[in-house]
Structure formats: C-alpha cells, structure tokens
C-alpha atoms as a PDB file:
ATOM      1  CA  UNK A   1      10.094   4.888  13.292  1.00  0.00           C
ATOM      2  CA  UNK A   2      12.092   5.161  10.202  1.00  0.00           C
ATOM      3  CA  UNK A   3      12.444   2.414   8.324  1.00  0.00           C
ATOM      4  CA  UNK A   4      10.056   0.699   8.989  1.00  0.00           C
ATOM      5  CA  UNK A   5       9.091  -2.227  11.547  1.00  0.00           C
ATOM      6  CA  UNK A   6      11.653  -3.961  13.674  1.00  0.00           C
ATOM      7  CA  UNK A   7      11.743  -7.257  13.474  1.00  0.00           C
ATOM      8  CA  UNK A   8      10.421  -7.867  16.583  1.00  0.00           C
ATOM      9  CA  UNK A   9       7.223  -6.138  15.858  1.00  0.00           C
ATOM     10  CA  UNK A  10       6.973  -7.909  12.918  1.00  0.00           C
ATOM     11  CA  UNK A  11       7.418 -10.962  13.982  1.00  0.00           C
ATOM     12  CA  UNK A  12       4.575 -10.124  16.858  1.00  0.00           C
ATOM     13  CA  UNK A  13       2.226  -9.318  13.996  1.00  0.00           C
ATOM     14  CA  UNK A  14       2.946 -12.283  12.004  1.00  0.00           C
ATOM     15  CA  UNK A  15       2.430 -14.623  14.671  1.00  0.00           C
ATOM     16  CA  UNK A  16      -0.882 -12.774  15.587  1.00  0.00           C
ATOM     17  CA  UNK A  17      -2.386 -13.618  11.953  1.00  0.00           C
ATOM     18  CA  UNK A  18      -1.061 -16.609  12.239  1.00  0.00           C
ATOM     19  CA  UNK A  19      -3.199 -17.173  15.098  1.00  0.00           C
ATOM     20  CA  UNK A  20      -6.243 -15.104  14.305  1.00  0.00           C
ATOM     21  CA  UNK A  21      -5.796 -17.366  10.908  1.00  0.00           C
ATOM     22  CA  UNK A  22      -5.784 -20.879  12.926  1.00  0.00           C
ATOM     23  CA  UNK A  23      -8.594 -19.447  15.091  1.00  0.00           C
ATOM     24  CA  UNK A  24     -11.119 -18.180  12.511  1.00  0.00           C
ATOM     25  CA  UNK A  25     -10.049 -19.733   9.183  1.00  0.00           C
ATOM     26  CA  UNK A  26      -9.873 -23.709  10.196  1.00  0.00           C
ATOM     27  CA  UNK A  27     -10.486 -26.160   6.943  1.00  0.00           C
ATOM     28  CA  UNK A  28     -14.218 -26.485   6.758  1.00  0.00           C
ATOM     29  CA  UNK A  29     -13.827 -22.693   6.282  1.00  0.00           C
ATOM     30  CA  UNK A  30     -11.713 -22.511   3.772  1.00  0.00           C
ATOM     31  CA  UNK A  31     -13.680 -25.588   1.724  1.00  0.00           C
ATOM     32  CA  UNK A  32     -16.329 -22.924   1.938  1.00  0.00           C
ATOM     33  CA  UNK A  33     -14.915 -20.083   1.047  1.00  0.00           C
ATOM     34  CA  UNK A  34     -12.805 -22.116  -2.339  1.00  0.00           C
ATOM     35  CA  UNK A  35     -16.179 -23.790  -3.296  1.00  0.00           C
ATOM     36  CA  UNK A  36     -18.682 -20.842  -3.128  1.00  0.00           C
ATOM     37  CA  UNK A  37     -15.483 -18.750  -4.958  1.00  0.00           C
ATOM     38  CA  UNK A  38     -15.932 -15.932  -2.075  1.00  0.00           C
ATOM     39  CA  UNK A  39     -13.724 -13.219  -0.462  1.00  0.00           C
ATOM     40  CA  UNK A  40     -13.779 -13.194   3.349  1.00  0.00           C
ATOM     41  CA  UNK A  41     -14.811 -10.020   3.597  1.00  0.00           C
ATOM     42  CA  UNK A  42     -16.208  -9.862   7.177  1.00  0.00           C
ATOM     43  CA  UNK A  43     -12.899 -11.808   8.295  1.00  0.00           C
ATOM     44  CA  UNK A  44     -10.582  -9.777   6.723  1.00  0.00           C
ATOM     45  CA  UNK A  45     -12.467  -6.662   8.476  1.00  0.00           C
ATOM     46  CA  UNK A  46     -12.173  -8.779  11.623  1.00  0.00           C
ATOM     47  CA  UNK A  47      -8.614  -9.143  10.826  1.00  0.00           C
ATOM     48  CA  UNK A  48      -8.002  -4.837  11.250  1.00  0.00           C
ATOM     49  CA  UNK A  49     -10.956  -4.539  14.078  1.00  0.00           C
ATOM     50  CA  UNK A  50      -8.928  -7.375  16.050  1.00  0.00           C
ATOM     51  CA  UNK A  51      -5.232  -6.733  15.115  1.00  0.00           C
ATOM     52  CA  UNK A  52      -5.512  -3.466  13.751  1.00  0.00           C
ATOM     53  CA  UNK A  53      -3.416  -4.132  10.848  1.00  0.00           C
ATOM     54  CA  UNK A  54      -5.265  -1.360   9.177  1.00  0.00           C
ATOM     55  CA  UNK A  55      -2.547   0.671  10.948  1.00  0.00           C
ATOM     56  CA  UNK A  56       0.257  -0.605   9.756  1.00  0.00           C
ATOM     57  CA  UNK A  57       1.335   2.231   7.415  1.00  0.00           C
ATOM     58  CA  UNK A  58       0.261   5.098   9.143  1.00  0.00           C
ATOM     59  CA  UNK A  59       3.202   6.972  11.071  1.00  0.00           C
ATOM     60  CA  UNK A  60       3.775   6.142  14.487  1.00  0.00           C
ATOM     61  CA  UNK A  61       3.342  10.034  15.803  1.00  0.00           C
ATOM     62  CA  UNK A  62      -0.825  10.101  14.175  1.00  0.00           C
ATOM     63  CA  UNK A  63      -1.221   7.046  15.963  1.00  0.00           C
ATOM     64  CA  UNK A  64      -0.209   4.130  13.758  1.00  0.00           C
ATOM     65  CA  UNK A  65       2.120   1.510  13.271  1.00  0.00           C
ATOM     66  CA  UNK A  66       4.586   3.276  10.869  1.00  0.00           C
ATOM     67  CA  UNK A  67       5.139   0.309   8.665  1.00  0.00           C
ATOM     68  CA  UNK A  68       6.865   1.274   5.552  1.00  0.00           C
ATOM     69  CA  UNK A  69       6.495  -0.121   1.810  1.00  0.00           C
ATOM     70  CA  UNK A  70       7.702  -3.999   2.337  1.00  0.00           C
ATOM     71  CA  UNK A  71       5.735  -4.204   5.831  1.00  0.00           C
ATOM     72  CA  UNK A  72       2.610  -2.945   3.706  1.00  0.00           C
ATOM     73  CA  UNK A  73       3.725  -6.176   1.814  1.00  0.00           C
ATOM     74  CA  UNK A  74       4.531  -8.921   4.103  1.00  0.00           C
ATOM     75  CA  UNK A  75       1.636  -7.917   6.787  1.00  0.00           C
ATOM     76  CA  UNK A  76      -1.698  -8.574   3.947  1.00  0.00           C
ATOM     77  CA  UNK A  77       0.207 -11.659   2.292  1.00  0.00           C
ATOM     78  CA  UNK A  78       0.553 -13.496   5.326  1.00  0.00           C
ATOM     79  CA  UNK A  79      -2.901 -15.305   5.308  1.00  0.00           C
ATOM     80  CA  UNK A  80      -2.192 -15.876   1.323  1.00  0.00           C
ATOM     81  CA  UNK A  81       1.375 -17.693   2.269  1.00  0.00           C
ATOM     82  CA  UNK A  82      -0.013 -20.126   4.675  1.00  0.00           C
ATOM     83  CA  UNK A  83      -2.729 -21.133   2.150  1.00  0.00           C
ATOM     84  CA  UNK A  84      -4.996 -19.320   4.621  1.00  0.00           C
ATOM     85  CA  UNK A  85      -7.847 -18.707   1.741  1.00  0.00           C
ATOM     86  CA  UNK A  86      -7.466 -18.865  -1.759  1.00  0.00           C
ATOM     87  CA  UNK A  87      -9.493 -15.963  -2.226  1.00  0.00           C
ATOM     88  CA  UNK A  88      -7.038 -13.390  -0.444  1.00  0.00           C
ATOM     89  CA  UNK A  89      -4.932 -14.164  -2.802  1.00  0.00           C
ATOM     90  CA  UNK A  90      -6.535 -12.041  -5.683  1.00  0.00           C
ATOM     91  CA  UNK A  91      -7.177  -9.499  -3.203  1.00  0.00           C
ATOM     92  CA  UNK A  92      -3.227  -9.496  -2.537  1.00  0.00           C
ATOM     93  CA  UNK A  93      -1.975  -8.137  -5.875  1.00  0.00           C
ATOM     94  CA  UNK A  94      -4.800  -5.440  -5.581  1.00  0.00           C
ATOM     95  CA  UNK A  95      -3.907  -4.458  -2.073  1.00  0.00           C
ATOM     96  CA  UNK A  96      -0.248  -4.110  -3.189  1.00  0.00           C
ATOM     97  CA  UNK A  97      -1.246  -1.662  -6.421  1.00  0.00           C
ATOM     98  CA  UNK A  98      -3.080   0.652  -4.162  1.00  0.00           C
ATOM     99  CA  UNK A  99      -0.408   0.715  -0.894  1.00  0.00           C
ATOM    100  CA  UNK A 100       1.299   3.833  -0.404  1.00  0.00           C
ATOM    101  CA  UNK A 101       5.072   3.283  -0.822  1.00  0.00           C
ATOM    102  CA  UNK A 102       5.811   4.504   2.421  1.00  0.00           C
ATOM    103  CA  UNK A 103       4.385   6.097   5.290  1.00  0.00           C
ATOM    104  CA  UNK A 104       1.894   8.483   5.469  1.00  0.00           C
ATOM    105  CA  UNK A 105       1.025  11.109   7.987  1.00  0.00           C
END
C-alpha cells in the first residue's frame, strides 16, 4: 500500500498497544521499571511477538505491514504518549534515528 497505513489500520494498531499496554504495563510495573531506571526489554519484544509491530515497515507484498516513515513514528511512541514507561521514552528518539524513511522490500 502506498502511502502508508489507512487510518483504519492504524487506529486497529493503536488500540492494540493500548491494550497490550493496560494488560502488561499496569502501575506497580511501571513504579518498577522508573525506580530500578530499566528498559522493558522482554515487553517491548512481547510487544512485536504479540502484535507484530516489528512489521510495520516492511512492504505489504514480502509479508509486512507496509507502514511508511510517520507510521514508523506514531506505532513505537504510542506506549511513550500514554506515559506507558518512562524508559521507552529514551528508546523512542533512538528508534526514530535508525527507521528507514519509508518502506523497504
């Protein structure tokens, strides 16, 4: 799909990290994760094993999502914008340096 997501789709993935956020990220969780200073590693490799948001910019026709440069954006900074865990939000800027601008396949 050029151009990225539709909105629709979007909106579906949104609403699943919101979700999978509620779900595995309640507040004793993120006390944890602010006081120890720690990335959620294993939950944000549960977040691409469960929604497979690790496809997001890959071209529909090899199998992926075909996000293009601003769903590469919104999709990771989701958890960050509902104060999901303060420690995905230095991972955001990082993820954003080293996203392809567009598709690729």
């Amino acid at each position: 799909m050029s151009g990225g997501l539709d909105n629709e789709t979007l909106d579906t993935i949104l609403d699943a990290i919101d979700e999978f956020a509620a779900q595995k990220l309640p507040d004793a969780v993120l006390l944890e994760l602010d006081e120890k200073d720690e990335f959620p590693e294993k939950i944000v490799r549960e977040m691409g094993s469960d929604l497979g948001v690790q496809l997001l910019f890959i071209a529909e026709e090899c199998g992926g999502m075909g996000g293009d440069a601003m769903d590469v954006y919104r999709v990771p900074i989701r958890p960050v914008s509902l104060e999901a865990c303060p420690g995905l939000a230095e991972a955001e800027p990082i993820h954003s340096w080293l996203s392809a601008p567009g598709p690729i396949g």
